[in-house]
Every structure is written in C-alpha cells, then in structure tokens.
Protein backbone atom coordinates (compact mmCIF):
# COMPACT_ATOMS: atom_id res chain seq x y z
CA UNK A 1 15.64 15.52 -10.76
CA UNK A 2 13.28 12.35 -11.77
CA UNK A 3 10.26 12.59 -9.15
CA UNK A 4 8.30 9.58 -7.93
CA UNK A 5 4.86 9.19 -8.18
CA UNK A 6 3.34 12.00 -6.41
CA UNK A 7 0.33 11.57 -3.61
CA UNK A 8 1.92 10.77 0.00
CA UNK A 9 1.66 7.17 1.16
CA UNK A 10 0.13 7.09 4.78
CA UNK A 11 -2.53 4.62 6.91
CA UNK A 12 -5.09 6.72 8.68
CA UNK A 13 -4.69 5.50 12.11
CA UNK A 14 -8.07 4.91 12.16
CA UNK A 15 -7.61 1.85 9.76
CA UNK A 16 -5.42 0.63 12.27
CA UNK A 17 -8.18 0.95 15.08
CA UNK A 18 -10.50 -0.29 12.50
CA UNK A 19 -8.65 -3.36 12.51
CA UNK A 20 -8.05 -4.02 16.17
CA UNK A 21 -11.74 -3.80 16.38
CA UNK A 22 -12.01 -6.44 13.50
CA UNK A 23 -9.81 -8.81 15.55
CA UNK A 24 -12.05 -8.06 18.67
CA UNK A 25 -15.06 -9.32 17.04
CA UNK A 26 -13.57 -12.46 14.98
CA UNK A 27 -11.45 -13.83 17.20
CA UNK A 28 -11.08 -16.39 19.57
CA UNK A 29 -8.36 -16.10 22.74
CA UNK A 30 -8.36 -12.37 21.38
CA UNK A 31 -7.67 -9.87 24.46
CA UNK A 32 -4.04 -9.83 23.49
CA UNK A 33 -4.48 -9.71 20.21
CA UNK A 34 -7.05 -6.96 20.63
CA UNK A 35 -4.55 -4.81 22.81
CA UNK A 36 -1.47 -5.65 20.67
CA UNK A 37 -3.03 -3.98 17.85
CA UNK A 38 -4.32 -0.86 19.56
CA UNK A 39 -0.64 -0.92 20.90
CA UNK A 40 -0.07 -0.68 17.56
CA UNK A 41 -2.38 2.07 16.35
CA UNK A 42 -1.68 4.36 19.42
CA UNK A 43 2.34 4.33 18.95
CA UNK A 44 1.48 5.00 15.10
CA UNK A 45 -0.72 7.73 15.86
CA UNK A 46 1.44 9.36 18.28
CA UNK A 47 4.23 8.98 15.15
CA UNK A 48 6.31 6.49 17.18
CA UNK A 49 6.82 4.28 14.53
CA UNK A 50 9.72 1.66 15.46
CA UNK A 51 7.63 0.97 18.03
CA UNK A 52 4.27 1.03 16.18
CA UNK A 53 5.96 -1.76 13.34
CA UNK A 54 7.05 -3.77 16.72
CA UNK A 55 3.40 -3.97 18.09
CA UNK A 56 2.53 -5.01 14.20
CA UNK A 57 4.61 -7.45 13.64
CA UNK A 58 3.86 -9.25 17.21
CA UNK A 59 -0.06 -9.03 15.83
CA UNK A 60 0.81 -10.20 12.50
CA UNK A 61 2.59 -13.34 14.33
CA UNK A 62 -0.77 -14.08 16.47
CA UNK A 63 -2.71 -13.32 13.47
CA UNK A 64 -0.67 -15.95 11.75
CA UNK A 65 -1.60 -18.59 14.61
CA UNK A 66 -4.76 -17.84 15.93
CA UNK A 67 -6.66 -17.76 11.90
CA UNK A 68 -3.66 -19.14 9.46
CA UNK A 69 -0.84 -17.72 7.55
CA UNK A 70 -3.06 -17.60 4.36
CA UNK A 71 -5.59 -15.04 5.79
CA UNK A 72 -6.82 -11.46 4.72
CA UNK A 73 -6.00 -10.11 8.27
CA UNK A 74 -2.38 -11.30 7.88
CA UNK A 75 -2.17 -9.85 4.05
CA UNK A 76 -3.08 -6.48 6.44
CA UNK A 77 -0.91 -6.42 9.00
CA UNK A 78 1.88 -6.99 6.35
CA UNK A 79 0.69 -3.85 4.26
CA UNK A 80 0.70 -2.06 7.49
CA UNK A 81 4.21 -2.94 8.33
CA UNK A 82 5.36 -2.29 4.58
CA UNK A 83 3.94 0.99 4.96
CA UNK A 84 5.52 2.03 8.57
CA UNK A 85 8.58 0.82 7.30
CA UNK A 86 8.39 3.00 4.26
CA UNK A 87 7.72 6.22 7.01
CA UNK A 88 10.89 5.50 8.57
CA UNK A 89 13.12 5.10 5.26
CA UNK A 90 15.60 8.30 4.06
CA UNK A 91 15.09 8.16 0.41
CA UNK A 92 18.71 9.83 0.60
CA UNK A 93 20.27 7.43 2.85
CA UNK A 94 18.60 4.13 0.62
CA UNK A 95 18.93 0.82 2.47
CA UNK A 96 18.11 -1.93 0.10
CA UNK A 97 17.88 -4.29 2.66
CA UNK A 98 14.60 -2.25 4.03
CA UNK A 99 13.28 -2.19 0.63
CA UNK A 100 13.63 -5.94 -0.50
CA UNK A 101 12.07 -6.44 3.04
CA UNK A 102 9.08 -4.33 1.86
CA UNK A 103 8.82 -5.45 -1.58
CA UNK A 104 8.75 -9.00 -0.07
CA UNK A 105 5.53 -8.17 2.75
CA UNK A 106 4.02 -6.32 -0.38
CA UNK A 107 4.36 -9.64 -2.41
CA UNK A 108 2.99 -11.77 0.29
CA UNK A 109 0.18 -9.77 0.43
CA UNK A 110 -0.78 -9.32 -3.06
CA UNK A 111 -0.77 -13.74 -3.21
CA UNK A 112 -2.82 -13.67 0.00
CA UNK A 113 -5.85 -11.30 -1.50
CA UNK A 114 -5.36 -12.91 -4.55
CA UNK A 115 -6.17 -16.42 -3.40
CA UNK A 116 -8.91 -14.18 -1.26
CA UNK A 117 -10.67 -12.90 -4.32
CA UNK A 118 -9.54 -9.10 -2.90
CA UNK A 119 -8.99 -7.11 -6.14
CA UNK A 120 -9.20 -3.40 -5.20
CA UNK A 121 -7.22 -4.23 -2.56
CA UNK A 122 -4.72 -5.81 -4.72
CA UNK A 123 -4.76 -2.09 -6.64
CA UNK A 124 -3.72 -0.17 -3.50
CA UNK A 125 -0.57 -2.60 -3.26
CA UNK A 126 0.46 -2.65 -6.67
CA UNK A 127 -0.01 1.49 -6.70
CA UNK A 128 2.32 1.36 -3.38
CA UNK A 129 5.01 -1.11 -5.13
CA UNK A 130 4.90 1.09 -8.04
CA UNK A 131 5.81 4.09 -5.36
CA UNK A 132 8.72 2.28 -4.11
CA UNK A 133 10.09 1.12 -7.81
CA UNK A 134 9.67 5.03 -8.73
CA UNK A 135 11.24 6.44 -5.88
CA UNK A 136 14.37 4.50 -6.73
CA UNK A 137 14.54 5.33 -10.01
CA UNK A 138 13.43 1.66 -11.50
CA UNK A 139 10.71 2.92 -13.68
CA UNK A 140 10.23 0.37 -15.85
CA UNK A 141 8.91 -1.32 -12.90
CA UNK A 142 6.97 1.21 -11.40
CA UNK A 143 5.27 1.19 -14.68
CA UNK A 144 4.40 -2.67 -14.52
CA UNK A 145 3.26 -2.37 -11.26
CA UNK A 146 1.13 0.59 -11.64
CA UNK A 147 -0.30 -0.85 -15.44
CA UNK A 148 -1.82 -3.84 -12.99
CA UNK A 149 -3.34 -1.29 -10.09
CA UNK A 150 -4.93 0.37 -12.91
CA UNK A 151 -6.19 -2.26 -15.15
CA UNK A 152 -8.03 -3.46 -11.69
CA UNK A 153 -9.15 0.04 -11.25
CA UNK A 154 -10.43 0.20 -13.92
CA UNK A 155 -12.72 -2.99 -14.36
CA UNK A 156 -13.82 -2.33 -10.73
CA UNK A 157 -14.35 1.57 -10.15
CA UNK A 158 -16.53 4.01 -11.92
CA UNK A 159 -14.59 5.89 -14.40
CA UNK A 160 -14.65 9.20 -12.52
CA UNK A 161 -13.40 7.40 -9.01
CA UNK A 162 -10.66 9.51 -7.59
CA UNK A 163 -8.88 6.28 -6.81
CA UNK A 164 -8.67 5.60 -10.62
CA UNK A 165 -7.55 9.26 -11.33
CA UNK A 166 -4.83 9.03 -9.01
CA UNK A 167 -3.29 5.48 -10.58
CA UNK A 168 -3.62 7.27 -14.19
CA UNK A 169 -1.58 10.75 -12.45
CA UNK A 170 0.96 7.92 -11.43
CA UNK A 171 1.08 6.51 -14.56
CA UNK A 172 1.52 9.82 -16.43
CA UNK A 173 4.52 10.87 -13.85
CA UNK A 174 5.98 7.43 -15.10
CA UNK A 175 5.93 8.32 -18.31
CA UNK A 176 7.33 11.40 -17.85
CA UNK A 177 10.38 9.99 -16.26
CA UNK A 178 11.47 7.14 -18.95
CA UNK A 179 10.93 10.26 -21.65
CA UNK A 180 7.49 9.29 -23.25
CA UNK A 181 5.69 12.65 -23.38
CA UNK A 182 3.09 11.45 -25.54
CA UNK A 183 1.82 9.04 -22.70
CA UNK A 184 1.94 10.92 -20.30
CA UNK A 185 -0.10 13.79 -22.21
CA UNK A 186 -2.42 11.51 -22.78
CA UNK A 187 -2.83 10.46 -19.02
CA UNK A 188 -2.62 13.99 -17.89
CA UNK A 189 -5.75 14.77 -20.18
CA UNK A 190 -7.45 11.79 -19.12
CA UNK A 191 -6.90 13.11 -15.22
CA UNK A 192 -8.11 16.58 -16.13
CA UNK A 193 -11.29 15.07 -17.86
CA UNK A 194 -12.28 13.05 -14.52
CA UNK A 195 -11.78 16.11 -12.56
CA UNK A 196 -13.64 18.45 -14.50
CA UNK A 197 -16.88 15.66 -14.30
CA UNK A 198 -16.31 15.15 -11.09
C-alpha cells in the first residue's frame, strides 16, 4: 500500500495558547477575542475538536475585523483550522468536500505570509499540503508542494536543521511512491548524513 509522507501532523496546544496570548497583547476590544481563543485551545487540548475548530473559526472571524483579512494572525487561525480539520478526517471514509475546504484555508494562508514576507512559515504549509496530496494518492502534487517547502528550507535553515531533514524524508517517501528509487536513495542518504552530524 502507497504510504504518505510519514511524521504526524499536530499543533502543540501550547501554540494555540501562544496565540491567545498574542491577541491579548495586540489587540484592541480584545477580552472576547482573548477568551474565544483559549476556548479554542482548551477544547483542542482536551481533544474536543468540532468544538475546538468552532471556537477557531469564531476567532478567525474577529481576527478578520478587529486587524484585517490580510493579516498574519488570520493566515494562523486558518492553518489552525486546516489542521483540526485534518484530525477529524477518516483517510478511509475520504470526503473531498473537507479536503478542498482545507486545501483552500492552506492557500489563503500561504498568499497571506507571502504578502507578509513569512517564508519558513510558508515551508510548514507547503510540507502540510504536500501531506494531504500524498495521503490521497496525488503524488505528483505532493511532490510540487513539498519541492517549494524545501527549496525555502533550504535557503533559510542550516543544513543540518531537523526541519530540513524531515522535508527531504518527505520528499524521498514521494519518490518512492511514483517509482523513482534513484531519488529517493539519494534523499534517504542525504537524511542519514544530517543525522549522523547532528
């Protein structure tokens, strides 16, 4: 059976705390706000995550209002919802509806840091897009995706960053699946060489 890319997606739920404490400092009218997003965090942490994407998507909304729909908060709360969406999908039950609707938040996001200047971040998105492609069998896609998170990675991170060595695993897996071995040798060597001067 073709595999996807390997490493498990998941948002500390720290990150999400992180955030609420962002909003708490930078934002006007932000008690609300502030709450909504612990809201968020708590249900996440506690693995209740319809109601963890509920409390997200009323943030991203206020986000949205209270500092524009063009800014880096938003692109977070919509890589937050992609990826509590993506915790409640049955790869064996595949609704395509839930994945368009995660490709799409993924998209937004990516233009949003872009226009932000937010490159690494960009990385982590493209790596997660690259997940999603791989996991239903559209590697060809996967690879495009994850050929941009690691070109990025690889202007931006020292060349023994275990971010970087996890894009290049992906990559290999990739390979592996559309039947070039020779890549993903390559890759797989490449991995083993970062770990070893690690």
């Amino acid at each position: 059976e073709k595999s996807g890319i390997g490493k498990k997606i998941s948002i500390p739920s720290s990150s999400l705390i992180a955030q609420s404490e962002i909003v708490e400092k930078t934002t006007r009218n932000k008690d609300d706000l502030n709450q909504i997003m612990k809201s968020c965090a708590l249900n996440y942490q506690k693995k209740r995550l319809n109601e963890a994407k509920k409390y997200c998507k009323i943030a991203l909304k206020r986000i949205e209002e209270l500092k524009g729909i063009n800014h880096p908060e938003v692109a977070d709360m919509l890589d937050y919802i992609a990826l509590i969406s993506l915790h409640t999908f049955r790869w064996d039950q595949i609704d395509k509806d839930v994945l368009k609707s995660v490709e799409s938040y993924y998209n937004r996001s990516l233009r949003i840091r872009q226009n932000a200047g937010q490159i690494l971040k960009m990385a982590s998105s493209y790596q997660v897009l690259g997940y999603v492609y791989s996991k239903q069998g559209h590697f060809r896609k996967a690879e495009i995706s994850v050929l941009k998170a690691l070109k990025i990675r690889e202007s931006k991170l020292d060349q023994y960053d275990k971010d970087l060595q996890h894009t290049i695993l992906s990559l290999a897996t990739i390979y592996t699946n559309l039947g070039d071995y020779k890549k993903a040798k390559d890759l797989s060597i490449r991995s083993l060489e970062i770990s070893r001067s690690r």
